[in-house]
Protein backbone atom coordinates (compact mmCIF):
# COMPACT_ATOMS: atom_id res chain seq x y z
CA UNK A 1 -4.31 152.75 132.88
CA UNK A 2 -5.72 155.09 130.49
CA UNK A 3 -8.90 155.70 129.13
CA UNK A 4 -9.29 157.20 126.18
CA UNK A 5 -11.40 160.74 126.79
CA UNK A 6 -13.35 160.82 123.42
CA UNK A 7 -14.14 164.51 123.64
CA UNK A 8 -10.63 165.09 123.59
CA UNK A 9 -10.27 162.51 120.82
CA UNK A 10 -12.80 164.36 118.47
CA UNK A 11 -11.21 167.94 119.69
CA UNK A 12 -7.83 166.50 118.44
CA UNK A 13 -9.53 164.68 115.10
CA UNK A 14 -11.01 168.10 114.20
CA UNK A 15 -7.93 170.28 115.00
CA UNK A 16 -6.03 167.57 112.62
CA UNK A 17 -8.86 168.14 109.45
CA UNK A 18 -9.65 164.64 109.82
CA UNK A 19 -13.36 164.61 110.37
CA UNK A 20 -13.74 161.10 111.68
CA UNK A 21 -13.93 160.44 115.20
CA UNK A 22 -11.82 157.83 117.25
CA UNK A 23 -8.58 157.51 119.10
CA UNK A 24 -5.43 158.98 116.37
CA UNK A 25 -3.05 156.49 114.75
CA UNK A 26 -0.06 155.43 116.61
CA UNK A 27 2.96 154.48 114.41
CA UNK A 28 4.57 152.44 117.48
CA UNK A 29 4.39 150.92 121.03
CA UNK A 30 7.46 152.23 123.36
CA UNK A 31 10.51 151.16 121.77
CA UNK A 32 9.53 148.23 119.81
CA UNK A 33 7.93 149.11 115.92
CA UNK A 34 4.47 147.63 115.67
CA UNK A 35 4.24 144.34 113.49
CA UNK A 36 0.27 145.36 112.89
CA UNK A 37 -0.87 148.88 112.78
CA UNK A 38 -4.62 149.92 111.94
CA UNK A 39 -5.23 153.57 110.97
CA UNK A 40 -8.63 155.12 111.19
CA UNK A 41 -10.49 152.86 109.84
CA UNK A 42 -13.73 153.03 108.28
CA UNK A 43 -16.54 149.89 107.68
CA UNK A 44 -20.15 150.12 106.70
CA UNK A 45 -22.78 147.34 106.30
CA UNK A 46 -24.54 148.65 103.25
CA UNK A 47 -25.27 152.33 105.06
CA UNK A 48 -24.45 151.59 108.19
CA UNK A 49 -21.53 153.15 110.09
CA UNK A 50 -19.69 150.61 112.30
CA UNK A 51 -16.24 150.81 112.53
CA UNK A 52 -16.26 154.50 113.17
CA UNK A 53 -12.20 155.80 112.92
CA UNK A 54 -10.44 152.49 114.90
CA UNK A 55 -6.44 152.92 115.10
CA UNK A 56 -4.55 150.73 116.88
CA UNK A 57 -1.02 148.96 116.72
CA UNK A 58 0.39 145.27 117.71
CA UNK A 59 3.67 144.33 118.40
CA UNK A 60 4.94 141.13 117.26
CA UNK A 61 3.92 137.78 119.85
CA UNK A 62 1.90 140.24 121.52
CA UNK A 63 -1.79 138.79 122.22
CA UNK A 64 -4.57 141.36 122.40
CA UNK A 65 -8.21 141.21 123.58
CA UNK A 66 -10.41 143.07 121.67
CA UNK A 67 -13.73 143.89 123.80
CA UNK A 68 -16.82 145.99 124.70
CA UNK A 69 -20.37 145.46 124.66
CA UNK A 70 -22.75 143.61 122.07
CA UNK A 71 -22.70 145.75 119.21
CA UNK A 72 -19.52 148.02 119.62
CA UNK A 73 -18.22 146.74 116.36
CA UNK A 74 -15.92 144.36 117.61
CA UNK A 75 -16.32 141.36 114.94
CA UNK A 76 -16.68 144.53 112.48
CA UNK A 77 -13.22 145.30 113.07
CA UNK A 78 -11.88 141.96 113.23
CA UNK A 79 -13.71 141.05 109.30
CA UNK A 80 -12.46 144.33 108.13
CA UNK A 81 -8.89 143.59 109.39
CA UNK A 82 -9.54 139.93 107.54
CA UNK A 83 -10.41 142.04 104.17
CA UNK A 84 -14.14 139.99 103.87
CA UNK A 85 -16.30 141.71 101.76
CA UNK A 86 -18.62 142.61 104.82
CA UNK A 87 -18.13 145.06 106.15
CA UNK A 88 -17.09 147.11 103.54
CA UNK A 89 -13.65 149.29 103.89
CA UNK A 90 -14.06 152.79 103.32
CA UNK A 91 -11.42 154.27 104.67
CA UNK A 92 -8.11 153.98 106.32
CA UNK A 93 -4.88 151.78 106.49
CA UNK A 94 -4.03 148.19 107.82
CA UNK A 95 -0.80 147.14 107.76
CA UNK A 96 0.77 143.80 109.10
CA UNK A 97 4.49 143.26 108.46
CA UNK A 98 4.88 146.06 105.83
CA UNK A 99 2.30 144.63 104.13
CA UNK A 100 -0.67 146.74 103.22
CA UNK A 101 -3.82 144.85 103.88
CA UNK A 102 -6.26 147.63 103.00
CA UNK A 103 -5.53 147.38 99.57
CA UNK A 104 -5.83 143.40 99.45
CA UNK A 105 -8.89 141.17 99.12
CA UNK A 106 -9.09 138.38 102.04
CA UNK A 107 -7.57 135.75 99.99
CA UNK A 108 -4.68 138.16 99.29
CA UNK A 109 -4.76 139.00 102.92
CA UNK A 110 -4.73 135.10 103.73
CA UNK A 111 -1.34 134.64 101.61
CA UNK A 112 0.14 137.58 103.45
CA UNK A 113 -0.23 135.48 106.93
CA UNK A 114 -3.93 137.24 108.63
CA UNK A 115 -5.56 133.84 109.93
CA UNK A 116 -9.11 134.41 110.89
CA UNK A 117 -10.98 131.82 112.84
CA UNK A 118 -14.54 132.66 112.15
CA UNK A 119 -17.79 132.90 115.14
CA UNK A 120 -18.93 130.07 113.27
CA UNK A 121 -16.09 127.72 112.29
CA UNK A 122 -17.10 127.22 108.69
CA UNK A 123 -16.39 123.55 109.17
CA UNK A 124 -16.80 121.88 105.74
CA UNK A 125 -19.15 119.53 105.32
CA UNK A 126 -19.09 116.14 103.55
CA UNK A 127 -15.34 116.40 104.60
CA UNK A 128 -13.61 114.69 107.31
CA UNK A 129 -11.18 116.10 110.08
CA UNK A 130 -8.07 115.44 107.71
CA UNK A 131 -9.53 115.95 104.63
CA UNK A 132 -10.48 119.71 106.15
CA UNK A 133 -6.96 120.78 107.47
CA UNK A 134 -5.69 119.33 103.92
CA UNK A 135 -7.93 121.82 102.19
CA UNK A 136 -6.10 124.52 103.86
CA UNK A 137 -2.82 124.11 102.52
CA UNK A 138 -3.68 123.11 98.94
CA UNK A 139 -1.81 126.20 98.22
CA UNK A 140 1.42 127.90 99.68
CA UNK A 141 2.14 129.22 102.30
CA UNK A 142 2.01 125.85 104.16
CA UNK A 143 2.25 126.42 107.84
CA UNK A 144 1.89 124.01 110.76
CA UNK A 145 2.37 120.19 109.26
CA UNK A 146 -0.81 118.00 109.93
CA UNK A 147 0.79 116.14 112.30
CA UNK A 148 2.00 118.63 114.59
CA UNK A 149 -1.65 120.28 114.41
CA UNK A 150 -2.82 116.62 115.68
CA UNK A 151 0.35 116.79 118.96
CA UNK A 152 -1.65 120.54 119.40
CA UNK A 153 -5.05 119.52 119.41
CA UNK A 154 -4.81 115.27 119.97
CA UNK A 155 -8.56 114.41 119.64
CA UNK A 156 -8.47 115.64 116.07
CA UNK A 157 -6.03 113.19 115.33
CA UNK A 158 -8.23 110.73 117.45
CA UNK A 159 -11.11 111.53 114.88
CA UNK A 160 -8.83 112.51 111.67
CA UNK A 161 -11.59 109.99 109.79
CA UNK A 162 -14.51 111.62 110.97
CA UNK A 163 -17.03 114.13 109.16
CA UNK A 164 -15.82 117.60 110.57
CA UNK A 165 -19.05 118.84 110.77
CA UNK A 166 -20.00 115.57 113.26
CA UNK A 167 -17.50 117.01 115.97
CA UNK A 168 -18.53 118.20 119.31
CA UNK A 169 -18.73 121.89 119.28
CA UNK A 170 -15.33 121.89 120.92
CA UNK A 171 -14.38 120.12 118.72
CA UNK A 172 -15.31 121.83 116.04
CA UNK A 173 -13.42 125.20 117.35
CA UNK A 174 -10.23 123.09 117.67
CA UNK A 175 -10.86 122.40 113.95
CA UNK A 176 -11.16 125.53 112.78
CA UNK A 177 -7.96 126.39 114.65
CA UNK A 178 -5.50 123.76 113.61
CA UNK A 179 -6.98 124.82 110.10
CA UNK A 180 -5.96 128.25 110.69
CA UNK A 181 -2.74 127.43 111.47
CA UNK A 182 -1.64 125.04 108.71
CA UNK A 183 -1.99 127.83 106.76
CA UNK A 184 1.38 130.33 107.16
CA UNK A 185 0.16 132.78 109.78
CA UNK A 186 1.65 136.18 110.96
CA UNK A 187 -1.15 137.41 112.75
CA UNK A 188 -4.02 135.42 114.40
CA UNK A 189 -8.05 136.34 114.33
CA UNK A 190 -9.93 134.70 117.07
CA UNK A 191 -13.96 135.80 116.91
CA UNK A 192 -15.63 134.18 120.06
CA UNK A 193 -13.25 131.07 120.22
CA UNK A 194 -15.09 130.25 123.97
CA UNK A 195 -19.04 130.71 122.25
CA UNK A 196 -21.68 127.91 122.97
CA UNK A 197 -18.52 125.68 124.59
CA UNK A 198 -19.18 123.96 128.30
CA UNK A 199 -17.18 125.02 130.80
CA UNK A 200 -14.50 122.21 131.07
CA UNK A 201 -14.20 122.28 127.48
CA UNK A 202 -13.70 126.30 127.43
CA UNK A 203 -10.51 125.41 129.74
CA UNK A 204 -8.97 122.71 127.35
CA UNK A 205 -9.71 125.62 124.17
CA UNK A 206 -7.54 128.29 126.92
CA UNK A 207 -4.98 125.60 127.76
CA UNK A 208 -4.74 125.43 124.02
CA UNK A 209 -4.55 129.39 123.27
CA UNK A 210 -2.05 128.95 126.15
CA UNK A 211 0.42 127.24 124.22
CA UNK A 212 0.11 129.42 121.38
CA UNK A 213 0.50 132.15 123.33
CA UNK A 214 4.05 130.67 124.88
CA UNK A 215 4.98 129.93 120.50
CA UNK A 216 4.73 134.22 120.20
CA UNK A 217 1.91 134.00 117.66
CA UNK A 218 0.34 137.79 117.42
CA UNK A 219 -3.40 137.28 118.35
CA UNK A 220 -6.50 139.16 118.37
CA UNK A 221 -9.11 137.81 120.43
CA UNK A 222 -12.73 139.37 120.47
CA UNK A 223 -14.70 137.02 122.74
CA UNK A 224 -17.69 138.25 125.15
CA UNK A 225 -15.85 136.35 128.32
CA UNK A 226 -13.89 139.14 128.49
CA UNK A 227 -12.22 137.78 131.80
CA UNK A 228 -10.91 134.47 130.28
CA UNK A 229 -9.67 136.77 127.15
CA UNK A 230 -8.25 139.39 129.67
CA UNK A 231 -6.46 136.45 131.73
CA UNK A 232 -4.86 135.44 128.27
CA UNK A 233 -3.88 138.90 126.41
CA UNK A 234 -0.73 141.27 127.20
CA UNK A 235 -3.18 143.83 125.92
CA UNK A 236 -7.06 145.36 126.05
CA UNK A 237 -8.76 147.70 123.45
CA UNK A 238 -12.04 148.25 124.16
CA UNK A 239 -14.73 149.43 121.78
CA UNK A 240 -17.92 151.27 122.03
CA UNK A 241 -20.23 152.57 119.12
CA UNK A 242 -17.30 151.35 116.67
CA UNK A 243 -14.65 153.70 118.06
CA UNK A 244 -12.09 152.85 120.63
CA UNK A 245 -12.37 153.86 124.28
CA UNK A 246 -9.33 152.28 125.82
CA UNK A 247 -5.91 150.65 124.87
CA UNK A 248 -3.87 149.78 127.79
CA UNK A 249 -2.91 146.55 129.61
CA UNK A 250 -4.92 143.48 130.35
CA UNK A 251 -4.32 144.24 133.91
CA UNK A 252 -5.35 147.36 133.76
CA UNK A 253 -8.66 146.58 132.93
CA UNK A 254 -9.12 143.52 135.65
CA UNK A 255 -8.15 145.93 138.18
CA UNK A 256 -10.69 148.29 137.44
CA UNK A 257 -14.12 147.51 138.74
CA UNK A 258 -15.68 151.18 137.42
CA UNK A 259 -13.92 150.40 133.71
CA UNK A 260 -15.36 146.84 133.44
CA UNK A 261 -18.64 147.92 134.16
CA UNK A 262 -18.96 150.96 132.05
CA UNK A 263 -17.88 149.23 128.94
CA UNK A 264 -18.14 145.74 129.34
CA UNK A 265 -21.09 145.67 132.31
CA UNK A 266 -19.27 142.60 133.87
């Protein structure tokens, strides 16, 4: 396990003339070249600083959990890694299969295989279950075929005729999923896929992320049960004030009672 000793950080980021704090770009992972690589990057909401210098890297199938406290910039990161217009990128580099995302708007970023699967679903209304994952692939790249969606998640295809926004909440998440992924993903964006869901259906959603897990799909997951999401990922990165204070193992962090509690106060 390492933490990341941000005094040494902004020694290092001032010694290198970059004058924005947060842990230094990495250009790989041990032997393996990183499928997704973030370089101190830089978001603001209107004026204010969020995403304070985050660098991090991804290798391919690999499934990280992105966590810290309320507020540490977490679904920040995630939207600027998306390219949504909030928050805004200032500065720095996102890459995802030699592809540069930071100089792509999200719909660009969408084509180029970044899934996100918004905090809020954005479930369309007026539309039913079918009619939604349709939507997604009315234009290339097509990914996952409706019908294998439906053997993923089979009480869509049990309600394929009814409104989306009518679901269960559960329901609804699976939704937003399976729309996600008949769209042509290379890199997966889960914000708070576990938020508002009762505790049996919170299992079926991990059982789910479970399989997609075993298919090698490279995940982020930011969710506040940062146990469940630490159970699931290879990998941790934890945030605080927008910068990041550790990247190590999963099981690095859920062996470390004094980590958990300074960052994530669980």
């Amino acid at each position: 396990m390492s933490v990341v000793n941000m005094a040494d950080v902004k020694a290092k980021t001032r010694d290198s003339g970059n004058a924005a704090p947060g842990q230094q770009p990495t250009h790989s992972i041990g032997s393996q070249p990183a499928y997704f690589s973030c370089w101190d990057i830089h978001a603001y909401y209107g004026e204010s600083y969020i995403v304070q210098g985050v660098s991090f890297d991804i290798r391919e199938g690999e499934i990280v959990a992105l966590l810290g406290r309320n507020g540490a910039g977490k679904t920040s990161t995630l939207r600027a890694i998306a390219r949504v217009d909030d928050p805004a990128l200032k500065a720095g580099e996102i890459w995802l299969d030699h592809q540069p995302l930071h100089s792509m708007k999200s719909a660009q970023a969408a084509q180029n295989g970044v899934g996100l699967v918004p905090e809020d679903r954005r479930i369309i209304a007026g539309l039913t279950v079918e009619e939604n994952l349709k939507l997604a692939q009315i234009a290339p790249p097509i990914g996952w075929s409706i019908d294998r969606v439906y053997d993923l998640f089979p009480r869509l295809g049990e309600r394929r005729k009814q409104e989306g926004t009518t679901l269960s909440g559960g329901e609804q998440q699976m939704l937003a999923i399976g729309r996600t992924l008949a769209r042509d993903v290379k890199l997966l964006l889960l914000d708070e896929p576990y938020e508002g869901l009762a505790p049996v259906i919170v299992q079926e959603i991990e059982r789910t992320l479970e399989q997609i897990k075993a298919l090698g799909m490279t995940t982020i997951i930011v969710e506040q049960n940062a146990i469940a999401a630490l159970h699931l990922a290879d990998r941790a990165i934890i945030l605080d004030m927008g910068q990041v204070v550790f990247d190590g193992t999963a099981q690095d962090v859920l062996d470390s009672a004094e980590l958990r509690q300074q960052y994530l106060a669980i």
